[in-house]
PDB file of N, CA and C in Angstrom:
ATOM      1  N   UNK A   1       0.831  -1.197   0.000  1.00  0.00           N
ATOM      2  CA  UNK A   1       0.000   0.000   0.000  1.00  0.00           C
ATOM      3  C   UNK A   1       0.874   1.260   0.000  1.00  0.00           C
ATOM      4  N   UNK A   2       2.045   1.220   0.665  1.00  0.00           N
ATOM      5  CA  UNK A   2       2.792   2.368   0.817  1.00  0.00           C
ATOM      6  C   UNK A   2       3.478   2.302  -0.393  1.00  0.00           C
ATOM      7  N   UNK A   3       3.998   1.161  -1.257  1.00  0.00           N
ATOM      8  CA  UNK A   3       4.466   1.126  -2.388  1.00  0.00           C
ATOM      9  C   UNK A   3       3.615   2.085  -3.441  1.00  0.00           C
ATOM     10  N   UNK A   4       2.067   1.940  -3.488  1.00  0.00           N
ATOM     11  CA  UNK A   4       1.174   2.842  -4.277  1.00  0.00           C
ATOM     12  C   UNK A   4       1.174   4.103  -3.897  1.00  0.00           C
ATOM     13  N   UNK A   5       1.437   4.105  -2.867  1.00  0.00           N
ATOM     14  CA  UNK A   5       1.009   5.829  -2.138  1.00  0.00           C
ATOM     15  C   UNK A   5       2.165   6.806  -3.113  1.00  0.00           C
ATOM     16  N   UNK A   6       3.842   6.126  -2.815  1.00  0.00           N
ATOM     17  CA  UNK A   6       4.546   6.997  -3.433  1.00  0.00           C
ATOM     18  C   UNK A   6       4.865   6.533  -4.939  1.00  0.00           C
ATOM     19  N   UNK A   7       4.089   5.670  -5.775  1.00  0.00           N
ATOM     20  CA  UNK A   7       3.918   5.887  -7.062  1.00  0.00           C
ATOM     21  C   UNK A   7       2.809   6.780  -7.580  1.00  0.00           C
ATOM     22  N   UNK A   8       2.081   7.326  -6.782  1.00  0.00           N
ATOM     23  CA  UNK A   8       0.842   8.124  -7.158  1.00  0.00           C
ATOM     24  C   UNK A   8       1.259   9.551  -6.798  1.00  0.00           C
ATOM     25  N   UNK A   9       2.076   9.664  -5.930  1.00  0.00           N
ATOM     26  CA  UNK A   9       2.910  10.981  -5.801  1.00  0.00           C
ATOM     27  C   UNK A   9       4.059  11.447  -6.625  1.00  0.00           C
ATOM     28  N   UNK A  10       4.708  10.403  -6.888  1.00  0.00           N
ATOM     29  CA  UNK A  10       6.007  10.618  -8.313  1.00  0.00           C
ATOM     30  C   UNK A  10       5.214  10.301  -9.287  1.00  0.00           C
ATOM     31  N   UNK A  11       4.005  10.167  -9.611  1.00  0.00           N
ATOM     32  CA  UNK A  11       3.385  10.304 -11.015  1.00  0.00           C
ATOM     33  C   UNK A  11       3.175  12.072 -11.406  1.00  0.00           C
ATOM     34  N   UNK A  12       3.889  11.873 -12.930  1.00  0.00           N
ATOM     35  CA  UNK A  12       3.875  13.073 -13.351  1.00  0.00           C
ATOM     36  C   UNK A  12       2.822  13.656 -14.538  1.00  0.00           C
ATOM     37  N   UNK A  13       1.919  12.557 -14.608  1.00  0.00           N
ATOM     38  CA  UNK A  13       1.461  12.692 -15.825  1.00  0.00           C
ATOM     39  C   UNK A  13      -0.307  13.708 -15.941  1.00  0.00           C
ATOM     40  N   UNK A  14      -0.304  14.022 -14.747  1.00  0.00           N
ATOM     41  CA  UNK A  14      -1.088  15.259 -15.100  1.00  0.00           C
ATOM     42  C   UNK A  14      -0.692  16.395 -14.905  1.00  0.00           C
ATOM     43  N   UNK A  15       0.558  17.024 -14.564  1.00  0.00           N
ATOM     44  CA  UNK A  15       1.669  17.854 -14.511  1.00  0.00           C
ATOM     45  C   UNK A  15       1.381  18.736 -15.776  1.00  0.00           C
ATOM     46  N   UNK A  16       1.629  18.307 -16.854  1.00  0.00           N
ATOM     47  CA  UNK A  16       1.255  18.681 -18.412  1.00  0.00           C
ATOM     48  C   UNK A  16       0.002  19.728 -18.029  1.00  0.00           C
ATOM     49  N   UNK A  17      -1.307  18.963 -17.660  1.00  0.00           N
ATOM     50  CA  UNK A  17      -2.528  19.388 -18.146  1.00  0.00           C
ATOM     51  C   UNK A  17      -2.787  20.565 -16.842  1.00  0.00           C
ATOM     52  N   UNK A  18      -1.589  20.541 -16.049  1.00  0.00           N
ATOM     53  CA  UNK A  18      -2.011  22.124 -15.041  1.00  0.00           C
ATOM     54  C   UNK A  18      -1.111  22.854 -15.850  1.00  0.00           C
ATOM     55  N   UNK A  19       0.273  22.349 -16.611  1.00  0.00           N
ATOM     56  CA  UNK A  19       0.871  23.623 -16.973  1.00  0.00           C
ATOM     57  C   UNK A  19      -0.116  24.230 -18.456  1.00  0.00           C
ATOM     58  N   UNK A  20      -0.692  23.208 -19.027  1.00  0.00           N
ATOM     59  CA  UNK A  20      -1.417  23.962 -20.380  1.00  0.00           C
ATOM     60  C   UNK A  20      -2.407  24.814 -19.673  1.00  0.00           C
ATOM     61  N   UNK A  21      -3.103  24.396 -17.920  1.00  0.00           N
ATOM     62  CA  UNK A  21      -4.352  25.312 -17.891  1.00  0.00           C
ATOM     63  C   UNK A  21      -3.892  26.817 -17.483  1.00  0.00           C
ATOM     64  N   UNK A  22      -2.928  26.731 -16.603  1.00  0.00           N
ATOM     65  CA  UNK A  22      -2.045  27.780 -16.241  1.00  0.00           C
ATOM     66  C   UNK A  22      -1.587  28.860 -17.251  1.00  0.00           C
ATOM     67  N   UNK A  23      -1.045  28.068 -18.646  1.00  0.00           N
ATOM     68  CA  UNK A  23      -0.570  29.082 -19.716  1.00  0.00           C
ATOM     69  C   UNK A  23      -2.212  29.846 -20.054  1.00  0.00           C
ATOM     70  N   UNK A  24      -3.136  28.810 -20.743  1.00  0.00           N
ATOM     71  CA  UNK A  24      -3.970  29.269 -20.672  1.00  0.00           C
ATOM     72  C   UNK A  24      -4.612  30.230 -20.108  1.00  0.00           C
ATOM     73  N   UNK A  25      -4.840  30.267 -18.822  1.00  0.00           N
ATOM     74  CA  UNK A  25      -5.461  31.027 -18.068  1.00  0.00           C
ATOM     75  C   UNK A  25      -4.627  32.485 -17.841  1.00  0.00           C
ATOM     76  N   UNK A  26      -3.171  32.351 -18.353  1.00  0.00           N
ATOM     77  CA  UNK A  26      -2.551  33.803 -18.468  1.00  0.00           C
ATOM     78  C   UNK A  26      -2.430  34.850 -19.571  1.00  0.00           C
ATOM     79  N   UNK A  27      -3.159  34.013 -20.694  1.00  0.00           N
ATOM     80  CA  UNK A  27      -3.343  33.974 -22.221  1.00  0.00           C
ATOM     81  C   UNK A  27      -4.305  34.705 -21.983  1.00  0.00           C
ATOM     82  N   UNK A  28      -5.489  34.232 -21.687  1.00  0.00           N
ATOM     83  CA  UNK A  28      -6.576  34.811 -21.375  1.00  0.00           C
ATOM     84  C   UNK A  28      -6.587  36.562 -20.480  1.00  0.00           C
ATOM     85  N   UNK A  29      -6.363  36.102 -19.155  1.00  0.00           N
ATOM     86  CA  UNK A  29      -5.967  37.332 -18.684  1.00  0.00           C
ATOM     87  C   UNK A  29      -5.038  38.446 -18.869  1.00  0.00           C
ATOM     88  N   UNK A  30      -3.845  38.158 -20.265  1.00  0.00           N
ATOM     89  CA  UNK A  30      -3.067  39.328 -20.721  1.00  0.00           C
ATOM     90  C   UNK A  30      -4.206  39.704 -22.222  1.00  0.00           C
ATOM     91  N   UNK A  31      -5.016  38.756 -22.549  1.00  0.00           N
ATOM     92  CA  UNK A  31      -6.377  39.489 -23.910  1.00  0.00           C
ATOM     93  C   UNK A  31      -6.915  40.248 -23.143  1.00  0.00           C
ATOM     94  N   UNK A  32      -7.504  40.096 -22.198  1.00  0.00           N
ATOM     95  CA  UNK A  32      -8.582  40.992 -21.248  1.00  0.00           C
ATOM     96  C   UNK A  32      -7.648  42.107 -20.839  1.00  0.00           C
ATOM     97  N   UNK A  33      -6.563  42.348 -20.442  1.00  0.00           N
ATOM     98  CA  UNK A  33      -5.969  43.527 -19.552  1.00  0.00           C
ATOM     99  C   UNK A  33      -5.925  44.005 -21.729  1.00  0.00           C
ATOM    100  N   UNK A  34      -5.409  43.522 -22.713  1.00  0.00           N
ATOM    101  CA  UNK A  34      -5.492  44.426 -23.514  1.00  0.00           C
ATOM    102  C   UNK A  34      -6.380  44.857 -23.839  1.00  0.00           C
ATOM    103  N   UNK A  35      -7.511  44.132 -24.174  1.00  0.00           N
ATOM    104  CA  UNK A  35      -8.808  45.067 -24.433  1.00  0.00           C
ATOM    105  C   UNK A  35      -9.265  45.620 -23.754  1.00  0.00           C
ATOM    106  N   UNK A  36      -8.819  46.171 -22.354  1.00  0.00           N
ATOM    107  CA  UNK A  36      -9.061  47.104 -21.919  1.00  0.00           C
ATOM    108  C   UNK A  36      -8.638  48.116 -21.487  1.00  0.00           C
ATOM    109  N   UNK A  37      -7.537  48.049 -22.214  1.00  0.00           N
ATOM    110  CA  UNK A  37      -6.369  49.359 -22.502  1.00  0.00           C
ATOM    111  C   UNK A  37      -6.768  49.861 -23.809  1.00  0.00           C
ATOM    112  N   UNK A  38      -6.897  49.147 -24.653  1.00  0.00           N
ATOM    113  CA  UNK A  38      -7.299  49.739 -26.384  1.00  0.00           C
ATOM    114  C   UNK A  38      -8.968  49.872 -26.563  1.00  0.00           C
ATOM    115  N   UNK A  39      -9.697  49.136 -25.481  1.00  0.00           N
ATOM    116  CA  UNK A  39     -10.948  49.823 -26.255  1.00  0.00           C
ATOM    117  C   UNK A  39     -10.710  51.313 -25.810  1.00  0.00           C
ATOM    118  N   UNK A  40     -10.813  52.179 -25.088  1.00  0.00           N
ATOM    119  CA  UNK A  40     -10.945  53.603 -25.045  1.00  0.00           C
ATOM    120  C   UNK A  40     -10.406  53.981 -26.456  1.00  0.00           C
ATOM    121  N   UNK A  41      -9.463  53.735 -26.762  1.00  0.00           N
ATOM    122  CA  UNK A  41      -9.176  54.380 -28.287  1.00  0.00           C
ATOM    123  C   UNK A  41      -9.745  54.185 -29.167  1.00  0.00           C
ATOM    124  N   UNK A  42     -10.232  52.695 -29.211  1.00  0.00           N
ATOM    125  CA  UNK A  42     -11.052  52.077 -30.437  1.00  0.00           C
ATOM    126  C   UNK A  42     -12.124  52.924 -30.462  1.00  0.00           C
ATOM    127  N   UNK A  43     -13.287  53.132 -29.104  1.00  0.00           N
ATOM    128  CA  UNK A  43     -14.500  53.623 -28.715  1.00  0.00           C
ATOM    129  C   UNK A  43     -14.014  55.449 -29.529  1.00  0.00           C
ATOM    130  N   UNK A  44     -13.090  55.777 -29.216  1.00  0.00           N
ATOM    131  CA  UNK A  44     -13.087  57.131 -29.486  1.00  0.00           C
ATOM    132  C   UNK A  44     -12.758  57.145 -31.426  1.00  0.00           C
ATOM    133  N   UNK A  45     -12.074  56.587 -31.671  1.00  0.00           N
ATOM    134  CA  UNK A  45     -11.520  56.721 -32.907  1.00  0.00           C
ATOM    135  C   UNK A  45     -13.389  55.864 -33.704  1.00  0.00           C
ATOM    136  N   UNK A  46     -14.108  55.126 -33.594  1.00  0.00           N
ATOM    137  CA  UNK A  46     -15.405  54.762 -33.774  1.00  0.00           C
ATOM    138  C   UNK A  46     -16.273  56.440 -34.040  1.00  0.00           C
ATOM    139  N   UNK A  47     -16.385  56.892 -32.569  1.00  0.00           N
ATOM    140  CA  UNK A  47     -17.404  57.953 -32.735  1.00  0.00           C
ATOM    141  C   UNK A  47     -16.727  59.040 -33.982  1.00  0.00           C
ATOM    142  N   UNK A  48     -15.628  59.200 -33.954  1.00  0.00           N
ATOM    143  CA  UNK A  48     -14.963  60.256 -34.934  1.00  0.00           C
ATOM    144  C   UNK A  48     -15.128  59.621 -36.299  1.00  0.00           C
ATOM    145  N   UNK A  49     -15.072  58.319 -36.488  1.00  0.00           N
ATOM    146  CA  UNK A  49     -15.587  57.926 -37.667  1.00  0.00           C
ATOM    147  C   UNK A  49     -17.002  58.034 -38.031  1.00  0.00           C
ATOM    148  N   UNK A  50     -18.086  57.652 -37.304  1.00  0.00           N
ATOM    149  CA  UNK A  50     -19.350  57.972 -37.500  1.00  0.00           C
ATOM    150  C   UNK A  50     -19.532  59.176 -37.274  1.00  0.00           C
ATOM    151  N   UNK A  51     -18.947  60.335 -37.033  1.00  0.00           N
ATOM    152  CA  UNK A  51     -19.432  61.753 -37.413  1.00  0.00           C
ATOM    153  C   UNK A  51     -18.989  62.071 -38.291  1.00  0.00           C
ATOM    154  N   UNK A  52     -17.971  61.752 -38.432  1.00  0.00           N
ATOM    155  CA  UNK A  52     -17.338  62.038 -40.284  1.00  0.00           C
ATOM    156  C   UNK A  52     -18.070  61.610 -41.521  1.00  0.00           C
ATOM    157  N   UNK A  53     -18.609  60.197 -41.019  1.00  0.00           N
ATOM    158  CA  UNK A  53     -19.326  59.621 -42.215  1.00  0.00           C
ATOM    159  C   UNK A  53     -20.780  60.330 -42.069  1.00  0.00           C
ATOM    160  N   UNK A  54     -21.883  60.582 -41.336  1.00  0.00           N
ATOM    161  CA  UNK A  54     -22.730  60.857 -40.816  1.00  0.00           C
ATOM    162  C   UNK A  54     -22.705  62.772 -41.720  1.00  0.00           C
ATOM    163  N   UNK A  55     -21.375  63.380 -41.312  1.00  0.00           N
ATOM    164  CA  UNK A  55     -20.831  64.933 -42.069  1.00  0.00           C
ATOM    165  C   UNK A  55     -21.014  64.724 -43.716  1.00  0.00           C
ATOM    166  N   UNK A  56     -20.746  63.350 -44.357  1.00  0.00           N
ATOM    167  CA  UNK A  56     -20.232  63.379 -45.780  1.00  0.00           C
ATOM    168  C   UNK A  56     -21.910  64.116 -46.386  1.00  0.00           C
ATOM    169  N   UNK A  57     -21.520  64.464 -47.464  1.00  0.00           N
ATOM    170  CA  UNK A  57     -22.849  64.774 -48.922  1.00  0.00           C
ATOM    171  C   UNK A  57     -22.306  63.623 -49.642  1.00  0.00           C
ATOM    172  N   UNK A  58     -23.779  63.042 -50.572  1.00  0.00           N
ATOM    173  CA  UNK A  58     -23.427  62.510 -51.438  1.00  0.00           C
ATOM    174  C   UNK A  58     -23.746  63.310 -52.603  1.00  0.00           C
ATOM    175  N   UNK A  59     -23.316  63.157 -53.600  1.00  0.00           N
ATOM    176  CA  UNK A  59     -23.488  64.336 -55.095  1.00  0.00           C
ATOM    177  C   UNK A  59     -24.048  62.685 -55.771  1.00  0.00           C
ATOM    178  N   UNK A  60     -25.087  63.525 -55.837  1.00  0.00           N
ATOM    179  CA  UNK A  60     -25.694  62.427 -57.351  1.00  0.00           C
ATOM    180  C   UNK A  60     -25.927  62.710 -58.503  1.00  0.00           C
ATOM    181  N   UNK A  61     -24.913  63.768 -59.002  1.00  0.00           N
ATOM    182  CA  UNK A  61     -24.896  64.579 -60.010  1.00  0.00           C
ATOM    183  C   UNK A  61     -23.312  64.781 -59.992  1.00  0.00           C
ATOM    184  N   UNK A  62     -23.191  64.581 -61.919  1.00  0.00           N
ATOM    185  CA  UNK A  62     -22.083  64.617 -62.178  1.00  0.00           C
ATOM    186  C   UNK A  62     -21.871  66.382 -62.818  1.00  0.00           C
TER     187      UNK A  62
END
């Protein structure tokens, strides 16, 4: 029984699947800290586009 105890403790083989959730989960949380550094610009550079386009004439005459 004690023979199993410390083969189930020197088993390494779900080791892998915390380091993929770990990368993961920092992957994730450096997308989120960026989109929320760049939407304010996006949001602003948006409204300046829809008043510009919103400003245009169209000429339907040549």
């Amino acid at each position: 029984m004690l023979n199993m105890i410390k083969n189930f403790a020197a088993d390494e083989s779900g080791a892998v699947t915390v380091d993929w959730v770990v990368l993961t989960a920092a992957i994730v949380g450096l997308g989120l800290a960026v989109m929320s550094v760049v939407s304010g610009g996006t949001e602003d550079l948006t409204n300046k586009i829809g008043t510009q386009l919103s400003g245009q004439t169209i000429s339907t005459s040549f």
